[in-house]
Protein backbone atom coordinates (compact mmCIF):
# COMPACT_ATOMS: atom_id res chain seq x y z
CA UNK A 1 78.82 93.16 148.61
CA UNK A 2 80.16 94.61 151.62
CA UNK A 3 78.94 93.39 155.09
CA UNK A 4 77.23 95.70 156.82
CA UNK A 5 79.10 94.51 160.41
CA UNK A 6 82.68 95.04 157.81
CA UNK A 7 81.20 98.54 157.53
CA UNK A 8 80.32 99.05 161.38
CA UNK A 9 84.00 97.80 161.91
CA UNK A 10 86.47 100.74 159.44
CA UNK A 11 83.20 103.48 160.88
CA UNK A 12 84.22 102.58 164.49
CA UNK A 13 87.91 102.55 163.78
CA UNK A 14 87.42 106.43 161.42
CA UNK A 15 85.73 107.73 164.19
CA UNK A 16 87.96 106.30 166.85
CA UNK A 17 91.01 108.27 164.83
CA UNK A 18 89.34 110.78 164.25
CA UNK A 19 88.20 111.89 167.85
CA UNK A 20 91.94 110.54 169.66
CA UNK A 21 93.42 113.13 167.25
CA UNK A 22 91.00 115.88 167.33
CA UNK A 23 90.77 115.58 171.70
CA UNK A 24 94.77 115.94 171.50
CA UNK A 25 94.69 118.89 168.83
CA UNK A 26 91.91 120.53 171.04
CA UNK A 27 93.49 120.04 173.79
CA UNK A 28 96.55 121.63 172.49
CA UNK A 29 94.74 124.47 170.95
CA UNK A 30 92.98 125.38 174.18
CA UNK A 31 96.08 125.47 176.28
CA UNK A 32 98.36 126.68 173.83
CA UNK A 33 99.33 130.62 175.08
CA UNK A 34 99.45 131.42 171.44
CA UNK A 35 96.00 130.26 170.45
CA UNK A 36 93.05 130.13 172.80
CA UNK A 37 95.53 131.49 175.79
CA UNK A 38 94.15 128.63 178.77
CA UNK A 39 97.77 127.88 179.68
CA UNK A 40 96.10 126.11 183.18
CA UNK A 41 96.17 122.54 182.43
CA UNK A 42 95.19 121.13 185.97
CA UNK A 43 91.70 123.27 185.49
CA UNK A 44 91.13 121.38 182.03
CA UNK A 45 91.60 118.19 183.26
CA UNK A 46 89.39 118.60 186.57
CA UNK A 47 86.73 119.88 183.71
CA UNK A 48 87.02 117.03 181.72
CA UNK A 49 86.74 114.59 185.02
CA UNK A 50 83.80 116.52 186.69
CA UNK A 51 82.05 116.51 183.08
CA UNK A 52 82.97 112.70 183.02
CA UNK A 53 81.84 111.81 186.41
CA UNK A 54 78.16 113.86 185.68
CA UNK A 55 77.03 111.98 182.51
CA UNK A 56 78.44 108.72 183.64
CA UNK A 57 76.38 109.03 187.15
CA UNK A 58 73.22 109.67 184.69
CA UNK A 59 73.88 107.03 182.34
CA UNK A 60 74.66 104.34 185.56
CA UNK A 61 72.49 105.39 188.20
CA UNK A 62 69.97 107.48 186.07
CA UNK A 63 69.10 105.82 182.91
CA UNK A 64 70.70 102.47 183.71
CA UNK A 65 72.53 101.78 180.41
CA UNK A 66 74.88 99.87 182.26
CA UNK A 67 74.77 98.30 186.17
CA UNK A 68 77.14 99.41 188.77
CA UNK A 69 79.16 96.84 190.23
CA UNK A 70 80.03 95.70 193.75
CA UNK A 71 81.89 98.35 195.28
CA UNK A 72 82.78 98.01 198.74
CA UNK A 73 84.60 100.57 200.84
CA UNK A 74 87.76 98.58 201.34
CA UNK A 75 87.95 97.89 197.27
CA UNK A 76 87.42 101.17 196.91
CA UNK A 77 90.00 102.64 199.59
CA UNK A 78 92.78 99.60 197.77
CA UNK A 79 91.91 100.14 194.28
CA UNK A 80 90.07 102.73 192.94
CA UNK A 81 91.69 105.76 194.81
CA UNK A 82 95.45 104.53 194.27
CA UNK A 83 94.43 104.32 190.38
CA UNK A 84 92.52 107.47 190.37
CA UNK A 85 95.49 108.87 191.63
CA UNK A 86 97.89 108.06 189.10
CA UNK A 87 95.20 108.34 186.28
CA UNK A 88 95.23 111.81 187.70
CA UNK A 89 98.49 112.76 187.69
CA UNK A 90 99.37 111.14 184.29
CA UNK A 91 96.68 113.92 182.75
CA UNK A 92 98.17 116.70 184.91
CA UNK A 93 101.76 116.16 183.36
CA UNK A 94 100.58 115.16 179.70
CA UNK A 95 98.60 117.89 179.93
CA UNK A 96 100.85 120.17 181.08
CA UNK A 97 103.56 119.11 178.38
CA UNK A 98 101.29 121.11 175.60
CA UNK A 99 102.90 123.82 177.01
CA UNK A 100 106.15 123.24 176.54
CA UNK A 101 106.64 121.09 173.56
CA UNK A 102 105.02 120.59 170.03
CA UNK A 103 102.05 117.65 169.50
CA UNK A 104 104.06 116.04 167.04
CA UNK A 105 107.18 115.34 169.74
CA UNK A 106 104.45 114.66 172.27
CA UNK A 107 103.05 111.33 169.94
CA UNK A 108 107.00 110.55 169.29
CA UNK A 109 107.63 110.54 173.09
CA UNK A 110 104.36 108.31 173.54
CA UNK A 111 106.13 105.68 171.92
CA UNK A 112 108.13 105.19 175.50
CA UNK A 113 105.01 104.02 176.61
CA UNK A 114 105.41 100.06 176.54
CA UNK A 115 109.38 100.68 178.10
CA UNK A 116 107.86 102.37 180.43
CA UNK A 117 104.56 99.39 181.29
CA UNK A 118 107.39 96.79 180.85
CA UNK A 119 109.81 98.40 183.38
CA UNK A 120 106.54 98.93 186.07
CA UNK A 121 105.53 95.73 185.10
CA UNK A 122 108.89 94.09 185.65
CA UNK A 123 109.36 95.82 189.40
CA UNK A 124 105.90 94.68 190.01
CA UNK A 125 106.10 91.19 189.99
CA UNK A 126 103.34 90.90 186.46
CA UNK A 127 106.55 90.04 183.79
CA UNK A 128 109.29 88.92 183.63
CA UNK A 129 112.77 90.38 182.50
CA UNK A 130 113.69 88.81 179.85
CA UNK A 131 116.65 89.94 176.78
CA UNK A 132 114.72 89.50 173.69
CA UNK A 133 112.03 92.20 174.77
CA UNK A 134 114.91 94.06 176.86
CA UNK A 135 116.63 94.56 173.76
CA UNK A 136 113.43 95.87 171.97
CA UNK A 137 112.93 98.81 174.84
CA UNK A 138 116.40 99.52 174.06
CA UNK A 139 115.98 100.05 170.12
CA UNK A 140 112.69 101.73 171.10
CA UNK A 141 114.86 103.95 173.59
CA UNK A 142 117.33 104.95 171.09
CA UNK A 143 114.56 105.51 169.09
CA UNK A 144 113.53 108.12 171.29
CA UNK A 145 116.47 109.83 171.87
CA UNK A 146 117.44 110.07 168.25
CA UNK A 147 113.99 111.88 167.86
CA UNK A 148 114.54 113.94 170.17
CA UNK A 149 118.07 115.46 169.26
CA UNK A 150 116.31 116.25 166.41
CA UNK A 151 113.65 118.05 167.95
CA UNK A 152 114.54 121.75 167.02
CA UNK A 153 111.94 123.21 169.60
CA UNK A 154 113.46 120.69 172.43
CA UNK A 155 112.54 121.87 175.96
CA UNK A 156 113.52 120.00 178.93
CA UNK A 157 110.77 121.18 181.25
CA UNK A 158 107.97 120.02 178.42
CA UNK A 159 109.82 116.71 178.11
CA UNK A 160 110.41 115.68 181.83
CA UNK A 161 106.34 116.90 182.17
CA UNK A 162 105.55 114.00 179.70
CA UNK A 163 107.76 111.44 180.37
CA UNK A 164 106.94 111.72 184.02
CA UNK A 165 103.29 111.35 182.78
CA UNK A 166 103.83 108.83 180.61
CA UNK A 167 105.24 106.66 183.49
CA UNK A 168 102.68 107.85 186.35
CA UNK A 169 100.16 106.17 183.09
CA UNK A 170 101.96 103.45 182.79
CA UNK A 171 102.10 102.43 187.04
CA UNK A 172 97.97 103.05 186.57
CA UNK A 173 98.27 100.31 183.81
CA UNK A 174 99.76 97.82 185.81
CA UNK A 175 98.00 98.81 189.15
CA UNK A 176 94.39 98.01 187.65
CA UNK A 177 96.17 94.60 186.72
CA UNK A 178 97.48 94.25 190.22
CA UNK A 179 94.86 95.45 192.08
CA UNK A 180 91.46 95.29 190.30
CA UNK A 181 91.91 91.90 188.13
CA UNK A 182 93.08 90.58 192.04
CA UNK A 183 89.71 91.64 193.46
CA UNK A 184 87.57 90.16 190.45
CA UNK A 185 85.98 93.30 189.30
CA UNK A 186 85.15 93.87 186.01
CA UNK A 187 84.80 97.40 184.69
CA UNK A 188 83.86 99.06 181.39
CA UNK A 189 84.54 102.66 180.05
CA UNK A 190 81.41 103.88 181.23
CA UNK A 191 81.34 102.68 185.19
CA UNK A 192 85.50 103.24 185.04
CA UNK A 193 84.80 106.37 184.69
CA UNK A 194 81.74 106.60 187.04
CA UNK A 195 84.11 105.34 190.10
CA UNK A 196 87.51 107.33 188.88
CA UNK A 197 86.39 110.47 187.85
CA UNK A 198 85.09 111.97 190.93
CA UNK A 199 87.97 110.74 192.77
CA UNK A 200 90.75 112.27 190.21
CA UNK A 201 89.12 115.43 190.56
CA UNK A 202 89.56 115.43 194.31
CA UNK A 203 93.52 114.47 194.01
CA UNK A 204 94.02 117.75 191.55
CA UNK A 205 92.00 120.00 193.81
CA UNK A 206 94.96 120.43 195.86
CA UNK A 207 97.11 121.28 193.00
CA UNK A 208 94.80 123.63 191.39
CA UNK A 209 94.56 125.47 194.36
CA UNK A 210 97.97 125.68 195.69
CA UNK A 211 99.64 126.50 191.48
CA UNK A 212 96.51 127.51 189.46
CA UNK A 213 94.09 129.35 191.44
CA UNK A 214 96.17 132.27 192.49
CA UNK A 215 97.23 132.84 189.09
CA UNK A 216 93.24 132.77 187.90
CA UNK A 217 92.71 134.98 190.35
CA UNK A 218 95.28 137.59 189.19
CA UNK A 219 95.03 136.82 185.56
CA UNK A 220 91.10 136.89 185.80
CA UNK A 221 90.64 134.69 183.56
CA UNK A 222 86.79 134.66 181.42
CA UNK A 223 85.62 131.22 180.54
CA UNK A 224 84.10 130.45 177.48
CA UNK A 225 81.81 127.49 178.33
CA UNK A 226 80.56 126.25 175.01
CA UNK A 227 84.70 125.93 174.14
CA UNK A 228 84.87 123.57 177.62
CA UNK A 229 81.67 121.90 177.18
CA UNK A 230 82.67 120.96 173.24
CA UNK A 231 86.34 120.21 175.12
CA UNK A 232 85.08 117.98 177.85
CA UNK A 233 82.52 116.05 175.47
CA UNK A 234 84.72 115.22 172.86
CA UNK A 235 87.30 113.70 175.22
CA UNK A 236 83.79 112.01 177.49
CA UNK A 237 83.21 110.29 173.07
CA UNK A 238 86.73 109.05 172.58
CA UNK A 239 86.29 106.70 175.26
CA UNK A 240 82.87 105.53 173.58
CA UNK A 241 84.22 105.05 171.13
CA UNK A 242 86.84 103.20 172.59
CA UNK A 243 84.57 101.03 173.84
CA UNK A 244 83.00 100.36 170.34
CA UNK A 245 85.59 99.98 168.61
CA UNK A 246 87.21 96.92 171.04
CA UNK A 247 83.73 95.36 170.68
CA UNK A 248 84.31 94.84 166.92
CA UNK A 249 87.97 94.17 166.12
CA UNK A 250 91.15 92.33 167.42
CA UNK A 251 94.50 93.45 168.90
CA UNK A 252 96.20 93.85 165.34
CA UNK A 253 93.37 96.07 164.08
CA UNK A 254 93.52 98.47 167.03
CA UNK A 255 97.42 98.55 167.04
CA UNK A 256 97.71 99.42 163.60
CA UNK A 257 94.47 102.12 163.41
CA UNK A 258 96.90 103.29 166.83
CA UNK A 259 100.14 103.22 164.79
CA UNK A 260 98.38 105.49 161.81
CA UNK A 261 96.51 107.59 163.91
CA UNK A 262 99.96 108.77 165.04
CA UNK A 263 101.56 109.55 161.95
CA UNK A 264 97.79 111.29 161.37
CA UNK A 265 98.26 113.21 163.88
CA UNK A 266 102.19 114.31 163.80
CA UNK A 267 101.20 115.54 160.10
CA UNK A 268 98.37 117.57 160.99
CA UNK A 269 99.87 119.06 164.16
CA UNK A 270 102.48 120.57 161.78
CA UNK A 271 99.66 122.04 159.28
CA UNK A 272 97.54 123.45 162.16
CA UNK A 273 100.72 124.31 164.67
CA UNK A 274 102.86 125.68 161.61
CA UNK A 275 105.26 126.52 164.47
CA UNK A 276 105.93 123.03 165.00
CA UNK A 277 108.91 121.88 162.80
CA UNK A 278 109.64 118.04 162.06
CA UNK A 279 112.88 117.06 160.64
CA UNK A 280 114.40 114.27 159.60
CA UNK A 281 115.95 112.83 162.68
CA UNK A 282 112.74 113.16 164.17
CA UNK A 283 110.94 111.07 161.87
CA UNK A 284 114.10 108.28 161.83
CA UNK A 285 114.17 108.15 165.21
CA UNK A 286 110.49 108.02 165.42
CA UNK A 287 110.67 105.32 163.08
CA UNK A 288 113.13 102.94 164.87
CA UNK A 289 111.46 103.37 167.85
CA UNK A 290 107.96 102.11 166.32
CA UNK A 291 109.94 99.40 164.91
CA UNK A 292 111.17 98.02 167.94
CA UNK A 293 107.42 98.50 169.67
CA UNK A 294 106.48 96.23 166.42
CA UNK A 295 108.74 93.43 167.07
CA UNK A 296 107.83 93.36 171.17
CA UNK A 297 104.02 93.18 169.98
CA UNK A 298 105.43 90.30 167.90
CA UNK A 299 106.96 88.65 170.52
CA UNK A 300 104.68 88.98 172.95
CA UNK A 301 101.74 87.72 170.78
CA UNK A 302 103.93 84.50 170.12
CA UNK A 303 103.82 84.35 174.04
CA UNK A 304 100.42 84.77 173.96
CA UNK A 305 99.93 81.89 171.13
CA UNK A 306 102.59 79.23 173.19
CA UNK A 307 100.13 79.52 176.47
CA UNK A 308 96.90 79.07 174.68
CA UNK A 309 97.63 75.70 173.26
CA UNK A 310 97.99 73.66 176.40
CA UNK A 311 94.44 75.26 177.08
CA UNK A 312 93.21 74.30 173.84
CA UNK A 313 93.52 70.80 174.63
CA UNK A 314 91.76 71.01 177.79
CA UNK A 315 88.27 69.68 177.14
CA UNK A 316 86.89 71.45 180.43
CA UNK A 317 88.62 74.72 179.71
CA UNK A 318 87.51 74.87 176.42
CA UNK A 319 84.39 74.17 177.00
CA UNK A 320 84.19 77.35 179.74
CA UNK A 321 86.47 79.28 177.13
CA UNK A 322 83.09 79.01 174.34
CA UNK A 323 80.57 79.69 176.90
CA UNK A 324 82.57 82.70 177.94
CA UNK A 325 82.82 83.57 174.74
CA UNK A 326 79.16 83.24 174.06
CA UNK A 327 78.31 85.70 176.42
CA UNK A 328 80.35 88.16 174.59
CA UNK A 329 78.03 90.33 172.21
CA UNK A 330 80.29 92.65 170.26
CA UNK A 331 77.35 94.09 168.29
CA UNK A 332 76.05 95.37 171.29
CA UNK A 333 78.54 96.25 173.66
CA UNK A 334 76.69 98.87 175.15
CA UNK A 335 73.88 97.33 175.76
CA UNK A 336 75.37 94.97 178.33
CA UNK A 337 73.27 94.95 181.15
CA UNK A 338 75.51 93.39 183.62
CA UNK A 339 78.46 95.67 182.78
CA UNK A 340 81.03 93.59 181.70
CA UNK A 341 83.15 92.98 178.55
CA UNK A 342 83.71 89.28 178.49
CA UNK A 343 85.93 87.42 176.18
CA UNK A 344 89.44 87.87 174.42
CA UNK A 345 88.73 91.84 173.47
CA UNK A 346 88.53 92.44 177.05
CA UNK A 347 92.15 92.40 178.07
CA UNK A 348 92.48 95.21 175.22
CA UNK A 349 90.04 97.35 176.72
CA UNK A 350 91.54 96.92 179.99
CA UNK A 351 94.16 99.47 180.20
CA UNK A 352 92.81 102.05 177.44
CA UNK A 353 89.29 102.08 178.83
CA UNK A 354 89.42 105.93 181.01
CA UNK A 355 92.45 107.43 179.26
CA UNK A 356 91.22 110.36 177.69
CA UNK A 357 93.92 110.05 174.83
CA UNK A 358 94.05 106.23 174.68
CA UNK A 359 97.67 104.97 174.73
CA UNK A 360 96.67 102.08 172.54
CA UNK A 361 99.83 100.57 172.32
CA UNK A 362 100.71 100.08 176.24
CA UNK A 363 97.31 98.33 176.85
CA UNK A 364 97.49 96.09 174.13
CA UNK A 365 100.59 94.88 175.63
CA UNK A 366 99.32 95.02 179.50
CA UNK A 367 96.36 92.41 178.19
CA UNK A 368 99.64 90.25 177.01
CA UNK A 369 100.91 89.78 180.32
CA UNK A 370 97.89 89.49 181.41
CA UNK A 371 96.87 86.66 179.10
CA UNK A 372 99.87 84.64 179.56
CA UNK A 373 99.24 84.63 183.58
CA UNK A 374 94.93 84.31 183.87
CA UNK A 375 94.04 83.72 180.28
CA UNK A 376 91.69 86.23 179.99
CA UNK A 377 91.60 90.12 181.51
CA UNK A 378 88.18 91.98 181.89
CA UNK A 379 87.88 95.34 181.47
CA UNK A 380 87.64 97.65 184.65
């Protein structure tokens, strides 16, 4: 028979897919001029962070699923706000790009996500350049670009929105590794959000107000709040889920549910969006570009594998390594009192933990580099 935990595991993992596809369909819907006509981007994503910020400050300070941690003004001033800024900006831009472009070249330009985290990475001191995984961020490059001289829609104002997002996401993803990991805290989903939400919303109050408010005010727009408050809580559950899912399965698992909730997702944006058109040097070059983001995975897990065994044979550090480990409760995740993730799942949950569309493929390879250089990485 079937375990019941085996069970727990593929629900998790269905609803994960499930909700990161339907949040960027909604999404896409809402601000698409054609469909729901919200064209204002900046005013979703302050809705999404002000509904994020409420029920997290209920569930921390309220009903006390998990504990706050140790936040001091000076960690806060270092850390939280530069992250909150670029976790800001990275939703502005993506966000912005469903304007411009179709969802199905959106996930195909996603897959410059680990060039750009290894690039950021690289100029920040947290990896090293070296040609084996340069030459993968090239094929993953061309990738790119083949896709996108296939792209019949192409629009360069749509495309420079996204990569500039994906970039400002992928500076965030190495800045919590910088700055946070540095200062010991550990974070999950739920008290990420609690300290980052409130301050993204105050970095895109000034551009709301200078480039969306005056053209609310003329356009008079009427706000349908059950759409917003469906909007804002689906996108508040993906990163539950998220956090269940990381309790219950390994970097390979996630990767892969990541790899086919992409191809999901390009299909169904083209039955949904019948105005978006794939051909067949999109799905080529989407193709070599998840190939090469296959073989980096590869080599960084080999990385990952080479560093562990000197460890292993360290009676001491093993010994800390299974009490660690012990501490860990993936059947209960949420239920952690202290509000930490502990073990080797944590590094995954590191850099996917607030993103409203969960780049899964970046963090698992953020919680590499971050392996090879502390051994473990706790969530934020």
């Amino acid at each position: 028979m079937i375990s019941r935990q085996l069970v727990l595991t593929y629900l998790y993992l269905l609803i994960y897919v499930c909700l990161s596809s339907g949040v960027i369909l909604f999404n896409k819907w809402v601000l698409s001029p054609k469909y729901f006509k919200f064209p204002f981007p900046i005013t979703l994503t302050m809705i999404h962070m002000a509904f994020s910020g409420i029920v997290t400050f209920f569930l921390v300070r309220v009903f006390k699923v998990v504990a706050p941690v140790k936040m001091t003004f000076h960690i806060y001033a270092t850390c939280v706000i530069p992250i909150s800024a670029f976790f800001a900006s990275s939703l502005w831009f993506g966000n912005t790009a469903y304007l411009y472009i179709s969802v199905a070249f959106i996930q195909m330009l996603k897959a410059l996500m680990p060039v750009a985290t290894f690039i950021m990475a690289v100029l920040c001191g947290t990896d090293k350049l070296r040609w084996d995984l340069f030459l993968n961020m090239v094929l993953v490059s061309v990738g790119v670009v083949v896709s996108s001289y296939g792209e019949i829609h192409f629009n360069v104002i749509g495309t420079l929105y996204q990569v500039t997002g994906i970039f400002a996401e992928a500076l965030r993803l190495v800045l919590t590794q910088v700055l946070l990991q540095k200062k010991g805290l550990t974070l999950n989903p739920i008290t990420s959000l609690y300290y980052i939400a409130p301050c993204s919303f105050i970095f895109l109050f000034i551009p709301w107000y200078l480039l969306e408010k005056p053209e609310m005010d003329v356009s008079q727009i009427q706000f349908n709040y059950s759409i917003f408050f469906l909007n804002a809580l689906s996108a508040f559950a993906l990163n539950i889920s998220i956090f269940l899912v990381i309790g219950r399965t390994g970097a390979v698992t996630i990767r892969v549910a990541g790899v086919l909730k992409d191809w999901i997702l390009i299909a169904l944006s083209t039955i949904i969006f019948p105005e978006s058109v794939i051909t067949s040097l999109n799905i080529i070059g989407y193709a070599v570009a998840l190939s090469g983001v296959v073989l980096y995975n590869y080599l960084k897990m080999k990385d990952v594998k080479a560093n562990q065994l000197p460890a292993d044979n360290n009676p001491d550090r093993s010994t800390k390594d299974k009490k660690a480990l012990n501490t860990y409760r993936p059947d209960n995740s949420m239920d952690n009192n202290d509000g930490t993730v502990i073990g080797g799942l944590a590094s995954e949950a590191a850099a996917a933990a607030v993103d409203e569309e969960a780049p899964l493929i970046p963090s698992a390879r953020l919680s590499y580099v971050t392996r090879t250089q502390t051994g473990s990485f706790s969530n934020r």
